[in-house]
ModelCIF file with pLDDT and N, C-alpha, C, O atoms, coordinates in Angstrom:
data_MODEL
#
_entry.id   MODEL 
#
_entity.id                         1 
_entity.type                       polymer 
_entity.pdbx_number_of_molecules   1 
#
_entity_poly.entity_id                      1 
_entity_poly.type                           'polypeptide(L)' 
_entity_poly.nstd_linkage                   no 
_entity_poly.nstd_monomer                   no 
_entity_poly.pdbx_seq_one_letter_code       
;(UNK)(UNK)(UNK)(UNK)(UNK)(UNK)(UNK)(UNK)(UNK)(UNK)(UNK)(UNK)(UNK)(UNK)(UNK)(UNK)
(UNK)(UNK)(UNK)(UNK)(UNK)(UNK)(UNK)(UNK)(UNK)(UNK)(UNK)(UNK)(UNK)(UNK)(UNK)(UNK)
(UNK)(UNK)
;
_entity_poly.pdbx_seq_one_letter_code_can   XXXXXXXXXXXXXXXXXXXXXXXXXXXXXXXXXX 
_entity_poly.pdbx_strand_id                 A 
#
loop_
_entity_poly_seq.entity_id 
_entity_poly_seq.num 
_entity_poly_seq.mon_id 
_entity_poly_seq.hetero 
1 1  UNK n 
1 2  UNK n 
1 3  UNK n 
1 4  UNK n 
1 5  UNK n 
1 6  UNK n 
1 7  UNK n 
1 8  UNK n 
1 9  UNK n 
1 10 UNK n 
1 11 UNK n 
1 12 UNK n 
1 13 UNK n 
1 14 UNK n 
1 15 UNK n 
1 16 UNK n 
1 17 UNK n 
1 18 UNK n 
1 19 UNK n 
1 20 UNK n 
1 21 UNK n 
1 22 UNK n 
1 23 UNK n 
1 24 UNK n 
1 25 UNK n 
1 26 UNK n 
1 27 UNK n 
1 28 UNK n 
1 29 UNK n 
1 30 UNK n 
1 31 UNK n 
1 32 UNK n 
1 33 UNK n 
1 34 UNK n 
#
_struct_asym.id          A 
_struct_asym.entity_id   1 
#
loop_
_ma_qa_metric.id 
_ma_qa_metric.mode 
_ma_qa_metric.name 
_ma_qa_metric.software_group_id 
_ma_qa_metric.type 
1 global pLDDT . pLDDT 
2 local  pLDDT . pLDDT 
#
_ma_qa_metric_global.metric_id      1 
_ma_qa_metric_global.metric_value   87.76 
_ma_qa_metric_global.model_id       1 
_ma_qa_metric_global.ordinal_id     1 
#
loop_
_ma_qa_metric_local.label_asym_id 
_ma_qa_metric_local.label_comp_id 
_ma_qa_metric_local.label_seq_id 
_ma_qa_metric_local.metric_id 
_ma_qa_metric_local.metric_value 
_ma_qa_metric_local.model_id 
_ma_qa_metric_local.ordinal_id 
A UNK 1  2 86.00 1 1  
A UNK 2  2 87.00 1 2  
A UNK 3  2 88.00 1 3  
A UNK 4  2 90.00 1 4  
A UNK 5  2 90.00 1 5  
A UNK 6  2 90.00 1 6  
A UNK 7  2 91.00 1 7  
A UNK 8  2 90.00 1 8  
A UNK 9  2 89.00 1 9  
A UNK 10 2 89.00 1 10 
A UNK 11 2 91.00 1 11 
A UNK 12 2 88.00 1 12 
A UNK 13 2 87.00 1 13 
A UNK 14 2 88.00 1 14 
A UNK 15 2 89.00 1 15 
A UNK 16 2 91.00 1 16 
A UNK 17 2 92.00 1 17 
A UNK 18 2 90.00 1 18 
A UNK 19 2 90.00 1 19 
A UNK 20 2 93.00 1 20 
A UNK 21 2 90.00 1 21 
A UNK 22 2 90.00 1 22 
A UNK 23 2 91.00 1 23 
A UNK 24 2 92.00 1 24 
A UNK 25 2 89.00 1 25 
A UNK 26 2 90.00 1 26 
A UNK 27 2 90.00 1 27 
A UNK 28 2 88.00 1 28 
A UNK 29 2 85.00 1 29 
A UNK 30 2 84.00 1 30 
A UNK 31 2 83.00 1 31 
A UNK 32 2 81.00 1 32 
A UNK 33 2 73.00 1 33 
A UNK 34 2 69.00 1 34 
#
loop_
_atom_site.group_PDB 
_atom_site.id 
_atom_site.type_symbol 
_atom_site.label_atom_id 
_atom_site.label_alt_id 
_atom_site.label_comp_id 
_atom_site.label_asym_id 
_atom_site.label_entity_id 
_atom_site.label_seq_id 
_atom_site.pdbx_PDB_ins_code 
_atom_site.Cartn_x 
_atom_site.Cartn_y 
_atom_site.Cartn_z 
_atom_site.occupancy 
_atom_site.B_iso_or_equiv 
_atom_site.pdbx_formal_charge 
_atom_site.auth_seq_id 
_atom_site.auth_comp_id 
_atom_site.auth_asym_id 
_atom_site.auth_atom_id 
_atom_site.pdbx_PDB_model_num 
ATOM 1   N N  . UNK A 1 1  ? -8.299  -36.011 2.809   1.00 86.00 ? 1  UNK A N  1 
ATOM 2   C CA . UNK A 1 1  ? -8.610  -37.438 2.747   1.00 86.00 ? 1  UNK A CA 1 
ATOM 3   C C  . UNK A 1 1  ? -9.391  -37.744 1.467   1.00 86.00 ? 1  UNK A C  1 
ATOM 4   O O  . UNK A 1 1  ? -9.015  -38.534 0.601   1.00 86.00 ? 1  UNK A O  1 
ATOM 5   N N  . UNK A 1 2  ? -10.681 -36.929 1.442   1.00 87.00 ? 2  UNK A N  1 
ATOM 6   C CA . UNK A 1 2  ? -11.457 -37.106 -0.060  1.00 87.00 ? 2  UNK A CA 1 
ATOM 7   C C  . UNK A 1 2  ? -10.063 -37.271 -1.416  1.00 87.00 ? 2  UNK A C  1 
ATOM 8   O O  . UNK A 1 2  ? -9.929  -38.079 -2.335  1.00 87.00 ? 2  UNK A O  1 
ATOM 9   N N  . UNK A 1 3  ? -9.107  -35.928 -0.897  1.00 88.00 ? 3  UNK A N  1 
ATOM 10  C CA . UNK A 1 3  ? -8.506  -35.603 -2.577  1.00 88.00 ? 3  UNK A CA 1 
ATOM 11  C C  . UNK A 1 3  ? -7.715  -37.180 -2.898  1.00 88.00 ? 3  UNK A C  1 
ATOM 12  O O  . UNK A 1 3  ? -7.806  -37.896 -3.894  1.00 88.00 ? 3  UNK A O  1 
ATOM 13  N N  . UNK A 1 4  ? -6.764  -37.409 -1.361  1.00 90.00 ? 4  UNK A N  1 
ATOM 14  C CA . UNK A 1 4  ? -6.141  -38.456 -1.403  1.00 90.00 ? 4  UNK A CA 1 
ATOM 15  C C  . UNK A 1 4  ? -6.700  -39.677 -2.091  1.00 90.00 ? 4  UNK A C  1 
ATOM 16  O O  . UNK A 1 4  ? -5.769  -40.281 -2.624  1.00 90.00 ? 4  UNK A O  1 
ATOM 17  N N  . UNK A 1 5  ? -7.413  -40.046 -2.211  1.00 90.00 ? 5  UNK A N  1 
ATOM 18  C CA . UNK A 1 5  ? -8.525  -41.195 -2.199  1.00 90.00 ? 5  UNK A CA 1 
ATOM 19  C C  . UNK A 1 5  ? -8.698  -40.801 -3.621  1.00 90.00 ? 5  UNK A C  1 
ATOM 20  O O  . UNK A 1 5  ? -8.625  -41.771 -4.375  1.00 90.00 ? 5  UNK A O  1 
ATOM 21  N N  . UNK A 1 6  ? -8.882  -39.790 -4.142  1.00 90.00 ? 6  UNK A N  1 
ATOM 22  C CA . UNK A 1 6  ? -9.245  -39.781 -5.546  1.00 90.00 ? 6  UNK A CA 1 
ATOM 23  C C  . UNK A 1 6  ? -7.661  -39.628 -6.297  1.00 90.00 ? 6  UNK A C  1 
ATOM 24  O O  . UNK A 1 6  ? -7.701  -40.083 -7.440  1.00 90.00 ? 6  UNK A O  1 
ATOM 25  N N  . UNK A 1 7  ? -6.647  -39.231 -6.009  1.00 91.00 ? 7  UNK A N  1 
ATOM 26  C CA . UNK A 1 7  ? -5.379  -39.881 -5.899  1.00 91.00 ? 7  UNK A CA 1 
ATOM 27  C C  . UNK A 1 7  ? -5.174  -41.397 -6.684  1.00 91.00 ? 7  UNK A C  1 
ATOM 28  O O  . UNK A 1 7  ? -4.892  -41.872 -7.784  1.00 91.00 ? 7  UNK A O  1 
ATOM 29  N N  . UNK A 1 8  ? -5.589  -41.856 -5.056  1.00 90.00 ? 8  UNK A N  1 
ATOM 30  C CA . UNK A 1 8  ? -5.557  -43.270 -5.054  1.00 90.00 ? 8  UNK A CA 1 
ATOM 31  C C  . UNK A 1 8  ? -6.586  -43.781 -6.688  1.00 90.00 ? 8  UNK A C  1 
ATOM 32  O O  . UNK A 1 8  ? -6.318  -44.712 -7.446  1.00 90.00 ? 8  UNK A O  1 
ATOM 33  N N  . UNK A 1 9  ? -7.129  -43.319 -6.737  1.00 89.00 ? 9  UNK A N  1 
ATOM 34  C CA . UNK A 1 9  ? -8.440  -43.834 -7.590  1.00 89.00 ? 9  UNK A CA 1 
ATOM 35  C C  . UNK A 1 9  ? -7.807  -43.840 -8.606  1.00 89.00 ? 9  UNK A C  1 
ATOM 36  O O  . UNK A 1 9  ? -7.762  -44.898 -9.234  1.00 89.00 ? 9  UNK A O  1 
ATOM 37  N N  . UNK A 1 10 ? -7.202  -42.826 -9.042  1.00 89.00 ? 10 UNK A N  1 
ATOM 38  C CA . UNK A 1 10 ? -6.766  -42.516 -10.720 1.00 89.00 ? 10 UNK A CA 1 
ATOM 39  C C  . UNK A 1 10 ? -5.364  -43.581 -10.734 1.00 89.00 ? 10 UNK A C  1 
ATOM 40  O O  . UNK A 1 10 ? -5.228  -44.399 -11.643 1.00 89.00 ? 10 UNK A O  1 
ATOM 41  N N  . UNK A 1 11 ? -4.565  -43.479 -9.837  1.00 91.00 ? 11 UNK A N  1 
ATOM 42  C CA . UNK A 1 11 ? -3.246  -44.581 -9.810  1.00 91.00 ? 11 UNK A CA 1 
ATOM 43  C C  . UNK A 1 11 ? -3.805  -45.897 -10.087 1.00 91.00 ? 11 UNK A C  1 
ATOM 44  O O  . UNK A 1 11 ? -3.354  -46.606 -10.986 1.00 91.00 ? 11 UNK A O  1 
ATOM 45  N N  . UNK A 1 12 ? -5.144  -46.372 -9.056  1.00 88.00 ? 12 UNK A N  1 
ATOM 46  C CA . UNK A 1 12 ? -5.368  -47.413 -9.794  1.00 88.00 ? 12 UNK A CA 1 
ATOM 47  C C  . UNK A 1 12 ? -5.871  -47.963 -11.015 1.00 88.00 ? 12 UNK A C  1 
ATOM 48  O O  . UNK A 1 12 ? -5.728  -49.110 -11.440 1.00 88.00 ? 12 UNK A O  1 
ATOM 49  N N  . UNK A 1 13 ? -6.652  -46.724 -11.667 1.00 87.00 ? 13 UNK A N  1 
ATOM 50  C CA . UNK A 1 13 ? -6.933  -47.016 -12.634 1.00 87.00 ? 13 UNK A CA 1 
ATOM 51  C C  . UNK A 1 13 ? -5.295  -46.699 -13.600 1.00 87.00 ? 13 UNK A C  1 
ATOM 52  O O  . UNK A 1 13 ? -5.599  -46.181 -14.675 1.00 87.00 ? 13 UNK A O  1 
ATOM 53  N N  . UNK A 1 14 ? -4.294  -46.815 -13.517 1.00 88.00 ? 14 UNK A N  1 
ATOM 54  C CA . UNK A 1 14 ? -3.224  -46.592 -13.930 1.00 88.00 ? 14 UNK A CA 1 
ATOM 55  C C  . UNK A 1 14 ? -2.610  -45.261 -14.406 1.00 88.00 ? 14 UNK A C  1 
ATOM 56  O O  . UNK A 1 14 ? -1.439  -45.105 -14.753 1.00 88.00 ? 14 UNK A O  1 
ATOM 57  N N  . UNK A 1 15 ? -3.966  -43.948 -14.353 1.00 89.00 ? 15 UNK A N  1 
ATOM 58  C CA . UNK A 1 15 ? -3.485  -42.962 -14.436 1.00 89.00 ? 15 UNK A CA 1 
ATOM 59  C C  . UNK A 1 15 ? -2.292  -42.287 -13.619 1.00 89.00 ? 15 UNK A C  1 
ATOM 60  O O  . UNK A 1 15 ? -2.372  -41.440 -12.729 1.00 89.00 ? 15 UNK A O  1 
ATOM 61  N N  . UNK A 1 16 ? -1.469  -42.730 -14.020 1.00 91.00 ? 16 UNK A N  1 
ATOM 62  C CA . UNK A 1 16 ? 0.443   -42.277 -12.886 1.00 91.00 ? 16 UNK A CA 1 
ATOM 63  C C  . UNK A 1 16 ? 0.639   -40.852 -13.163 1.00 91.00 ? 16 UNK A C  1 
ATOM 64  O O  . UNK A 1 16 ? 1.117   -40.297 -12.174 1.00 91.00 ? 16 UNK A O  1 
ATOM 65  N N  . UNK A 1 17 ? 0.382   -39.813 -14.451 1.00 92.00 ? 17 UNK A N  1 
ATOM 66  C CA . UNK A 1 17 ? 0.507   -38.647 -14.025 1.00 92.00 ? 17 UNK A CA 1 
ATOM 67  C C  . UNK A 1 17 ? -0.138  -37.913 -13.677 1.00 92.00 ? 17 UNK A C  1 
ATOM 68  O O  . UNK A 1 17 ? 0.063   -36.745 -13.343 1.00 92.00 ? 17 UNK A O  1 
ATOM 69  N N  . UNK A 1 18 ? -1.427  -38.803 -13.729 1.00 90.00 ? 18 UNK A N  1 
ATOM 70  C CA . UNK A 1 18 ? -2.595  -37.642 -13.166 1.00 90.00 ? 18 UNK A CA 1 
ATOM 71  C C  . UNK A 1 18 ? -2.291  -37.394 -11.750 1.00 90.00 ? 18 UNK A C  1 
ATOM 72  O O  . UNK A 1 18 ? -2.113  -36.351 -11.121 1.00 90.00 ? 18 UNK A O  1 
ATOM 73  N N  . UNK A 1 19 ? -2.278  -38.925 -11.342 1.00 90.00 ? 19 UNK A N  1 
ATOM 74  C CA . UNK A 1 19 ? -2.634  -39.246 -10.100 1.00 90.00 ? 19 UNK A CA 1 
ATOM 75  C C  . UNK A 1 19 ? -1.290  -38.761 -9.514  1.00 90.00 ? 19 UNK A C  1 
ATOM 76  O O  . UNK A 1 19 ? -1.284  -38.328 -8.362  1.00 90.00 ? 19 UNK A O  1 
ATOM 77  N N  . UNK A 1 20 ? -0.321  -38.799 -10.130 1.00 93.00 ? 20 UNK A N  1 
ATOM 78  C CA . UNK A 1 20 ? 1.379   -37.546 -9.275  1.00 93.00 ? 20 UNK A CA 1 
ATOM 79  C C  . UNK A 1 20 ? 1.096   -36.593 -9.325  1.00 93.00 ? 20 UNK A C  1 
ATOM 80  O O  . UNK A 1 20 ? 1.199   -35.980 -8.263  1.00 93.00 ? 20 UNK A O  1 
ATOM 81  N N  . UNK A 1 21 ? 0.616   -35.899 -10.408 1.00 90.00 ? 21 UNK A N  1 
ATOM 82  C CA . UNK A 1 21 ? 0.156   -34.687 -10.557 1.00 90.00 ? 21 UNK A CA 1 
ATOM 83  C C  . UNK A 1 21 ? -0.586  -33.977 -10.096 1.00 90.00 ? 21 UNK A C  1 
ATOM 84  O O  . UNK A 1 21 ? -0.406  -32.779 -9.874  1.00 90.00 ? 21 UNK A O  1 
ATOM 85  N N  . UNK A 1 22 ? -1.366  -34.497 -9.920  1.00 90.00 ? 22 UNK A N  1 
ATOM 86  C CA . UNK A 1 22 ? -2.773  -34.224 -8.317  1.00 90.00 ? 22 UNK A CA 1 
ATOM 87  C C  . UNK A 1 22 ? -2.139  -34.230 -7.247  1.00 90.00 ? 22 UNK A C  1 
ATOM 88  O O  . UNK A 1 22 ? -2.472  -33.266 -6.557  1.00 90.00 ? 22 UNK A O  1 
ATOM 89  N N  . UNK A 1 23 ? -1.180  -35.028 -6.654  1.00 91.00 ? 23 UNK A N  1 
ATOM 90  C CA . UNK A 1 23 ? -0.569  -35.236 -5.348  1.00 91.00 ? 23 UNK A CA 1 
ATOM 91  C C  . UNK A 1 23 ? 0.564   -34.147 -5.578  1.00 91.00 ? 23 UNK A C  1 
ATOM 92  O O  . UNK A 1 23 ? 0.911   -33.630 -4.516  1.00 91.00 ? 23 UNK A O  1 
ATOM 93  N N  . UNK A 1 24 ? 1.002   -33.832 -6.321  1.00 92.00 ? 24 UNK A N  1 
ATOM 94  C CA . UNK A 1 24 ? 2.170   -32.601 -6.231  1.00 92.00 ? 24 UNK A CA 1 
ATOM 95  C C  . UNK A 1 24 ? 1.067   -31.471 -6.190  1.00 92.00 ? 24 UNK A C  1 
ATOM 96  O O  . UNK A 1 24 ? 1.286   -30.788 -5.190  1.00 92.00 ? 24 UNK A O  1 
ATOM 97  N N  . UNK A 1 25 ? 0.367   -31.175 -6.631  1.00 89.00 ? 25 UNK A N  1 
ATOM 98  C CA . UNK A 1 25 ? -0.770  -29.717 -6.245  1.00 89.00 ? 25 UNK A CA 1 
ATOM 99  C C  . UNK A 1 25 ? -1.086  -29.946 -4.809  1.00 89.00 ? 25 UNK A C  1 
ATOM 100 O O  . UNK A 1 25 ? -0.773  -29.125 -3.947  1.00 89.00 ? 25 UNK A O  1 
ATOM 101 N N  . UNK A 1 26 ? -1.678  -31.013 -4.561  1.00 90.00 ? 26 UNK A N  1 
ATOM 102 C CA . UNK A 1 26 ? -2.364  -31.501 -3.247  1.00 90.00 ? 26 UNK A CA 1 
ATOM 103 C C  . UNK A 1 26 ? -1.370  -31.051 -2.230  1.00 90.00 ? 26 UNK A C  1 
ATOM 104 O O  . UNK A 1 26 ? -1.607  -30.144 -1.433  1.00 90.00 ? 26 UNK A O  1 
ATOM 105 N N  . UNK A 1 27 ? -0.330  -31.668 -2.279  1.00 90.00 ? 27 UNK A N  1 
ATOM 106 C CA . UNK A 1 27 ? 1.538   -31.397 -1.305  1.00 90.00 ? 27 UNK A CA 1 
ATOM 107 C C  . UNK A 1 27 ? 1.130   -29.958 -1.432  1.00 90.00 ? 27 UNK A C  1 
ATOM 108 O O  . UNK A 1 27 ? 0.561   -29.490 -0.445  1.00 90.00 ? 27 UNK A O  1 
ATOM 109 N N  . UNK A 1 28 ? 1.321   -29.139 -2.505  1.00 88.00 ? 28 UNK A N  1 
ATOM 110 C CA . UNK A 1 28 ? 1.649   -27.502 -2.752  1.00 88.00 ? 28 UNK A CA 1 
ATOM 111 C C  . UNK A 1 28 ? 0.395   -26.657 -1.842  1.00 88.00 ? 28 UNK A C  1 
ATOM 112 O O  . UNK A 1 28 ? 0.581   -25.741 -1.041  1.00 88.00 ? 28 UNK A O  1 
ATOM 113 N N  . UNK A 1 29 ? -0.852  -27.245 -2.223  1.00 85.00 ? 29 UNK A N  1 
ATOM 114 C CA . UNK A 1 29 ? -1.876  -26.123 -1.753  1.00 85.00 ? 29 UNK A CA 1 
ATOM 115 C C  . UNK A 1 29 ? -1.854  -26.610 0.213   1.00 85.00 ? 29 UNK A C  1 
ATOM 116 O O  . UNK A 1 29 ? -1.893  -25.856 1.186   1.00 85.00 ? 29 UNK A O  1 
ATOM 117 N N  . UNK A 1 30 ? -1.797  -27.729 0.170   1.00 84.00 ? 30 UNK A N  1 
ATOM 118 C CA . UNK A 1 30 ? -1.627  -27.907 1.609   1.00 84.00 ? 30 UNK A CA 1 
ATOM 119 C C  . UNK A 1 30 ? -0.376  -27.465 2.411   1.00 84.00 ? 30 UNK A C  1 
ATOM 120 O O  . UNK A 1 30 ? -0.567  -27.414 3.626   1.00 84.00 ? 30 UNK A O  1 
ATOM 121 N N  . UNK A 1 31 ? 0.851   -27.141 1.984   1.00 83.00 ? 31 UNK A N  1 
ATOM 122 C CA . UNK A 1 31 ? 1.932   -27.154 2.483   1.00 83.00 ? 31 UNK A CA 1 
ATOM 123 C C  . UNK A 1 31 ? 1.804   -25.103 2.590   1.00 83.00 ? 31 UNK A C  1 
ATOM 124 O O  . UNK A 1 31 ? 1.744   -24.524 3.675   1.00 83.00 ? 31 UNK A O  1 
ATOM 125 N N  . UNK A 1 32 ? 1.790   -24.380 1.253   1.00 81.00 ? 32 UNK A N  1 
ATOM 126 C CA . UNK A 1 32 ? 1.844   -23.102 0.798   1.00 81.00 ? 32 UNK A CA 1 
ATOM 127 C C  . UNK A 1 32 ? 0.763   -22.699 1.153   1.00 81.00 ? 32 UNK A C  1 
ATOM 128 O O  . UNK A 1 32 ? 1.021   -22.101 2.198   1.00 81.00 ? 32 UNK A O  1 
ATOM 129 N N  . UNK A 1 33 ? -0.557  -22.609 0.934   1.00 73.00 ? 33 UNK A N  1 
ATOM 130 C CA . UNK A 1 33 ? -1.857  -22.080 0.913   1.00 73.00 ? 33 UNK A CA 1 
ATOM 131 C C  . UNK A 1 33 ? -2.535  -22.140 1.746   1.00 73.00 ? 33 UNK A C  1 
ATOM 132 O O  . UNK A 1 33 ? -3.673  -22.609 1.733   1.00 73.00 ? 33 UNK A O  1 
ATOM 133 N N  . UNK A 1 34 ? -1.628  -21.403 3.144   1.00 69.00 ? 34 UNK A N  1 
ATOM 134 C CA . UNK A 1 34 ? -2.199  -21.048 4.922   1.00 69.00 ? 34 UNK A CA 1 
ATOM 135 C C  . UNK A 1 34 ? -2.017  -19.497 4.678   1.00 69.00 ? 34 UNK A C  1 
ATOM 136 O O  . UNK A 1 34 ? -2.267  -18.696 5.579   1.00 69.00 ? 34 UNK A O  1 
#
């Protein structure tokens, strides 16, 4: 929820690849990294 939200934060500040780019790690370590 925190990472999401900081996600959110950078999209709005218009950062679009950060903020995909964070969410494709975010997807990876949550999905892979059990």
């Amino acid at each position: 929820i925190w990472v999401v939200a900081a996600v959110g934060l950078v999209i709005g500040a218009g950062l679009y690849i950060l903020g995909i780019g964070s969410a494709i790690l975010l997807l990876l370590l949550l999905r892979f990294l059990r």
